[in-house]
Protein backbone atom coordinates (compact mmCIF):
# COMPACT_ATOMS: atom_id res chain seq x y z
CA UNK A 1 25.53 6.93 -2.66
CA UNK A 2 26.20 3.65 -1.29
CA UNK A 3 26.09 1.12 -4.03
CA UNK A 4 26.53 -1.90 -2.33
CA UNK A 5 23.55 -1.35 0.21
CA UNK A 6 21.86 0.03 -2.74
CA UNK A 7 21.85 -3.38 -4.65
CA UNK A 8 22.63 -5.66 -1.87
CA UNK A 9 20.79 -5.21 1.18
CA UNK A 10 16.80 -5.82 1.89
CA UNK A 11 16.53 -3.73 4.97
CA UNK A 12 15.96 -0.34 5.62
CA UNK A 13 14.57 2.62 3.02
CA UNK A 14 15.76 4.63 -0.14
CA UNK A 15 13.86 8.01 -1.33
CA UNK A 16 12.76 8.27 -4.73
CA UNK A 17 15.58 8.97 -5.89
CA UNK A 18 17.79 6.42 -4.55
CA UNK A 19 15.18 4.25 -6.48
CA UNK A 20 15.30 6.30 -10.05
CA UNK A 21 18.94 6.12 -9.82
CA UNK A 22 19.03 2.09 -8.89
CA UNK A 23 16.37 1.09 -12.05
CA UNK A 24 18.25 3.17 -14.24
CA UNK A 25 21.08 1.40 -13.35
CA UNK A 26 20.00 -1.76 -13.65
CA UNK A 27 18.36 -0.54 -16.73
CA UNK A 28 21.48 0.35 -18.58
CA UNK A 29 23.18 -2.55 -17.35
CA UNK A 30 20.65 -5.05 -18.98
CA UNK A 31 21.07 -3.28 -22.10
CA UNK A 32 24.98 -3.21 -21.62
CA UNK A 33 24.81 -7.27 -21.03
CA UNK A 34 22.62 -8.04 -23.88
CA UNK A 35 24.61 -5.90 -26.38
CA UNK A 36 28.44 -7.13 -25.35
CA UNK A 37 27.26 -10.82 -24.59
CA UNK A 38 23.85 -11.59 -26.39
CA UNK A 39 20.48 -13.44 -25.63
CA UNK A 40 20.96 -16.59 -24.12
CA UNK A 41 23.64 -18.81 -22.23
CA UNK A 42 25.20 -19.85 -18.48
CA UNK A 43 27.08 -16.17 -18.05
CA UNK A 44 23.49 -13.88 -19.54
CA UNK A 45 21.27 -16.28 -16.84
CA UNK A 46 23.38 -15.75 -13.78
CA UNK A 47 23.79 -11.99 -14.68
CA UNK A 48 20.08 -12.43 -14.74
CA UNK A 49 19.59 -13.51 -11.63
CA UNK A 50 22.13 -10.96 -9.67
CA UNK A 51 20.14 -8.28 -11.61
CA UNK A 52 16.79 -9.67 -10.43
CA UNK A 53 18.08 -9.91 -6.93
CA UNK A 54 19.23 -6.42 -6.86
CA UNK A 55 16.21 -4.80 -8.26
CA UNK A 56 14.14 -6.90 -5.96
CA UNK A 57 16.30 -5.68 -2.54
CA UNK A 58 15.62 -1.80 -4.40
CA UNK A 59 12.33 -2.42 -4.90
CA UNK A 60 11.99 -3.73 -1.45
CA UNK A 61 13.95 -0.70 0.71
CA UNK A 62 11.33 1.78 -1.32
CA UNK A 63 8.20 0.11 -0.41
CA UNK A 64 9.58 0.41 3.17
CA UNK A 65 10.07 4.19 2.74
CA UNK A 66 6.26 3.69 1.52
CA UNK A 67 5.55 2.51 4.68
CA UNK A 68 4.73 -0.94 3.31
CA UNK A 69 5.65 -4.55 3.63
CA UNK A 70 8.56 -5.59 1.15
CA UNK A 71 5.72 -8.39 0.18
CA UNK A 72 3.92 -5.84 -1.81
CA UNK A 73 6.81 -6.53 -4.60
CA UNK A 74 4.45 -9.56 -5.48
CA UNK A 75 2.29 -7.39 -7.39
CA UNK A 76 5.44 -6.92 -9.65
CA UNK A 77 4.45 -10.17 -11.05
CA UNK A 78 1.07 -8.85 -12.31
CA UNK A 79 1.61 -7.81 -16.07
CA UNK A 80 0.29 -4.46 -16.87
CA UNK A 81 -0.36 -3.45 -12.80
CA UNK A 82 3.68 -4.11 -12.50
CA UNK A 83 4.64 -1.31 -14.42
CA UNK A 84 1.88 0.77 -13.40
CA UNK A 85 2.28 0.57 -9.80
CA UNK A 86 6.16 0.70 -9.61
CA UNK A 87 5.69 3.99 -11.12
CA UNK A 88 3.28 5.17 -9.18
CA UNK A 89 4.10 4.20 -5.93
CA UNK A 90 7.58 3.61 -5.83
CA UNK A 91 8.78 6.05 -8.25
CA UNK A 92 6.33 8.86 -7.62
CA UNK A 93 4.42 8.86 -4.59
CA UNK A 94 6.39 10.48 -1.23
CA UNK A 95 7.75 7.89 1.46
CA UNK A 96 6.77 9.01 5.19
CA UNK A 97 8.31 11.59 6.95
CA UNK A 98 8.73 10.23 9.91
CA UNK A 99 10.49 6.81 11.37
CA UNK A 100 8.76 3.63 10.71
CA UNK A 101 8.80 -0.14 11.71
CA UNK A 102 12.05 -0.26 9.10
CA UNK A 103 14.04 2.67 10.08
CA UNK A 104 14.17 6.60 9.97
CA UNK A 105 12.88 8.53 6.74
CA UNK A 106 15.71 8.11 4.08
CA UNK A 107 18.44 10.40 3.32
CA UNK A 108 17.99 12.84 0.06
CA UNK A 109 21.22 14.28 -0.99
């Protein structure tokens, strides 16, 4: 798996599993920073911000698997419908089989 273009890059598409792999990730992470550095400070807001950067660029590559505009990532800042449609549609729904405006189908390994 390609880390760097997981995290980094805003083009292209990742399967579902790319994605489960990336939020856990990320998940574990947060959890990692919180514990070793605490709540609050300069060093905890700019992790912050790389973190919400490179869930935003996973997020992003998925809906583009979905066949979908990275723009739909707004409703991410809907409480309740956030949670409820990342799951749905970007962690369980299939991407398209075939090519699509942002590339060909993604790689499952």
């Amino acid at each position: 798996m390609d880390w760097k273009y997981l995290f980094t890059n805003f083009e292209g598409r990742i399967g579902r599993k790319q994605w489960w792999t990336g939020v856990l990730v990320l998940i574990v992470v947060s959890i990692l920073v919180r514990v070793v550095l605490g709540e609050g400070g300069l060093v905890q807001f700019v992790i912050g911000i790389l973190m919400l950067l490179a869930g935003l660029a996973l997020h992003i590559k998925r809906c583009h698997d979905r066949g979908k505009s990275g723009w739909w990532c707004l409703l991410l800042l809907i409480p309740f419908v956030n949670i409820i449609w990342a799951l749905i549609d970007l962690g369980i729904l299939e991407g398209q089989r075939e090519d699509n405006q942002w590339g060909p189908p993604a790689v499952t390994a």
